[in-house]
Every structure is written in structure tokens, then in C-alpha cells.
Protein backbone atom coordinates (compact mmCIF):
# COMPACT_ATOMS: atom_id res chain seq x y z
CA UNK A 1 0.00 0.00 0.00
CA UNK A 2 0.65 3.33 -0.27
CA UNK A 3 2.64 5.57 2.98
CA UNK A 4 0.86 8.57 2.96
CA UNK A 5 2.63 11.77 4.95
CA UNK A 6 -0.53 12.58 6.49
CA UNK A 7 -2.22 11.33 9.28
CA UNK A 8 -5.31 10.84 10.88
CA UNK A 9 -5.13 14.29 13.19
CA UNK A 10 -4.43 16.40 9.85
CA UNK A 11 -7.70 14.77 8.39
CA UNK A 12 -9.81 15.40 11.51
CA UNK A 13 -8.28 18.71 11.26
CA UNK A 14 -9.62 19.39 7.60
CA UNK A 15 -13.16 18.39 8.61
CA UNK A 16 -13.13 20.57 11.28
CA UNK A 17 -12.47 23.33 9.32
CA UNK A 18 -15.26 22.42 7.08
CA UNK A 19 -17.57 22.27 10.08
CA UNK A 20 -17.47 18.37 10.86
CA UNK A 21 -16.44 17.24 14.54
CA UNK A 22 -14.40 14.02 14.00
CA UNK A 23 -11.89 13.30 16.14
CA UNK A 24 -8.66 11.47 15.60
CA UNK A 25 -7.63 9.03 18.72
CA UNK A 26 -4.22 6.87 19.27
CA UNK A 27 -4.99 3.55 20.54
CA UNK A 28 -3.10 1.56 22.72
CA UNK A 29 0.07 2.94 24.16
CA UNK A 30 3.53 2.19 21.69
CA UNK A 31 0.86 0.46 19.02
CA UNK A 32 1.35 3.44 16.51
CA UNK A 33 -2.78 2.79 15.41
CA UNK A 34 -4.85 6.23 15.18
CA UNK A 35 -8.27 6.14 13.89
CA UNK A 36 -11.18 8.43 13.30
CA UNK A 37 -14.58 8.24 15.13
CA UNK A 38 -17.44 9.03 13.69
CA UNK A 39 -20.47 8.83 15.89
CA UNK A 40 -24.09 9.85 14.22
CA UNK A 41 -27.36 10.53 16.30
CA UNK A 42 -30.41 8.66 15.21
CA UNK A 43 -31.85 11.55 12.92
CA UNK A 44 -28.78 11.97 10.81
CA UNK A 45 -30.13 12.19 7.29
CA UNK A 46 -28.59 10.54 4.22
CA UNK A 47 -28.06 14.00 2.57
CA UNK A 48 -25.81 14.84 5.76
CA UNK A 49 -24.54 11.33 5.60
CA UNK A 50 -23.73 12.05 1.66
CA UNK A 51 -22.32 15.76 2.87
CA UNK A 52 -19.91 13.81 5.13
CA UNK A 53 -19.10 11.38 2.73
CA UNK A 54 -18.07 14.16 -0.25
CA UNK A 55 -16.17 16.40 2.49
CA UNK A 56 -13.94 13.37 4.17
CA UNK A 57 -13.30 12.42 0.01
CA UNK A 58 -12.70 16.23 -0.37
CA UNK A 59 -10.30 16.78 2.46
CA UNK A 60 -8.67 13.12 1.87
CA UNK A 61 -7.72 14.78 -1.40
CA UNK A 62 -6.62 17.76 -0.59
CA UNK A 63 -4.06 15.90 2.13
CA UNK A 64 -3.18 13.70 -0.33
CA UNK A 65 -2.20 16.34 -2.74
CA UNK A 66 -0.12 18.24 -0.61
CA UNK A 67 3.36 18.08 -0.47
CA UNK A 68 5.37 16.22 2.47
CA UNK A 69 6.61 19.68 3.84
CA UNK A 70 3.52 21.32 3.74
CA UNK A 71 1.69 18.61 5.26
CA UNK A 72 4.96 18.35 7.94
CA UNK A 73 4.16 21.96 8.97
CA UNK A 74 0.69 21.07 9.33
CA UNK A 75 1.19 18.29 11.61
CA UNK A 76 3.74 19.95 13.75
CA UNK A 77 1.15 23.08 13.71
CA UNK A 78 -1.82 20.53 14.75
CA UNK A 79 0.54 19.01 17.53
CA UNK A 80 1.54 22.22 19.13
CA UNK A 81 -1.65 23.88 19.06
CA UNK A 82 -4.93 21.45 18.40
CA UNK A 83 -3.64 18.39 20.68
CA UNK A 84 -3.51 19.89 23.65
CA UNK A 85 -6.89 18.35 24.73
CA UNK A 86 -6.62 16.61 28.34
CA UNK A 87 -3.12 17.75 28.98
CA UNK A 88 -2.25 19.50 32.11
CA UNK A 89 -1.52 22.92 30.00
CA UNK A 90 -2.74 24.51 26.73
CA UNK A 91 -0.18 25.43 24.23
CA UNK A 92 -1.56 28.60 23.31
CA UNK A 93 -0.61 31.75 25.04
CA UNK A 94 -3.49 32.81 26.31
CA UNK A 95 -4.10 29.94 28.43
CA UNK A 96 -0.70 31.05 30.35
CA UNK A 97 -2.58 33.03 32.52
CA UNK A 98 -1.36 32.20 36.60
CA UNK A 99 -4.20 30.91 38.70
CA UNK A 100 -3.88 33.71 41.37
CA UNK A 101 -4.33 36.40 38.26
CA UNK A 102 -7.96 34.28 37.23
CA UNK A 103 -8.89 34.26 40.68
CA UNK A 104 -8.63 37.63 41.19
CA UNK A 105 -10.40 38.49 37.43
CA UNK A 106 -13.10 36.05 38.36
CA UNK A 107 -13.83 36.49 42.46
CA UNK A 108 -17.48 37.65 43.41
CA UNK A 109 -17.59 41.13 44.31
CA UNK A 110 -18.86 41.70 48.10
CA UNK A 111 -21.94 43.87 48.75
């Protein structure tokens, strides 16, 4: 088969931009496997479920398309600042902000 120099992130990525909320999990610790999961509620319609069909072809294209160093700069941009989910600090800036600085933006005002 063919070693594409994308992954799954940089595809979940591309839906997202088009509006789509897929996300891109590693499995099992040191097992290198990453998948996509798609989950649908019970009224999903067939012309969403063809919308979502044509956009995950679109983006698959466009990925596929793109040359190894743009898609390199696109996975280190989606590891430094879209992966941060779960992790004990954000990557972005504006997260930096010291807990005693919140507090004080955020503490109920007396009477």
C-alpha cells in the first residue's frame, strides 16, 4: 500500500475546518494505530450522511495532494496547538494566565 505523509489528526483537522467534529484518537500505548470516530445521532439524514461522505473524500484529497513539507508543517502546527486536549496545560498563550491572576479576574464582588 501506499505511505501517505498525512495522518489521521491532519484529516480530523480538515473536517473541522469544514464544520465536521471528528476526532482522531491513538490507541493503545507504543501500538502506533490512530483512527477516526465518527459517531451519528439517530436523525442523521442521508443528505448529511452524503455531505460527510463528499467532504472526508474532499479533504482526503486535498491531504493527499499536498506536499510532504507542507503537510509536515501542518502536523507539527496541529501538535503544538490542536492536541492539547486533556493535557495539564494549553499550548496557546493565552491559556498562560497564573491561577492567582484568574482568581482575582473572576472572584465575586462583596456587597
Amino acid at each position: 500500500g501506499e505511505d501517505p505523509h498525512y495522518d489521521e489528526f491532519a484529516l480530523a483537522h480538515h473536517l473541522r475546518c469544514r464544520g465536521w467534529v471528528v476526532p482522531a484518537y491513538n490507541m493503545a500505548p507504543k501500538s502506533n494505530v490512530k483512527m477516526l470516530r465518527i459517531v451519528v445521532r439517530e436523525d442523521f439524514t442521508r443528505s448529511r450522511c452524503n455531505s460527510l461522505i463528499e467532504d472526508l473524500m474532499t479533504c482526503h484529497r486535498l491531504l493527499k495532494d499536498m506536499d510532504r513539507e507542507s503537510s509536515k508543517r501542518l502536523e507539527e502546527y496541529i501538535n503544538k496547538h490542536l492536541t492539547s486536549m486533556g493535557k495539564d496545560e494549553h499550548a496557546h498563550p493565552v491559556y498562560a494566565v497564573s491561577l492567582s491572576v484568574s482568581f482575582l479576574l473572576f472572584r465575586p464582588v462583596s456587597a
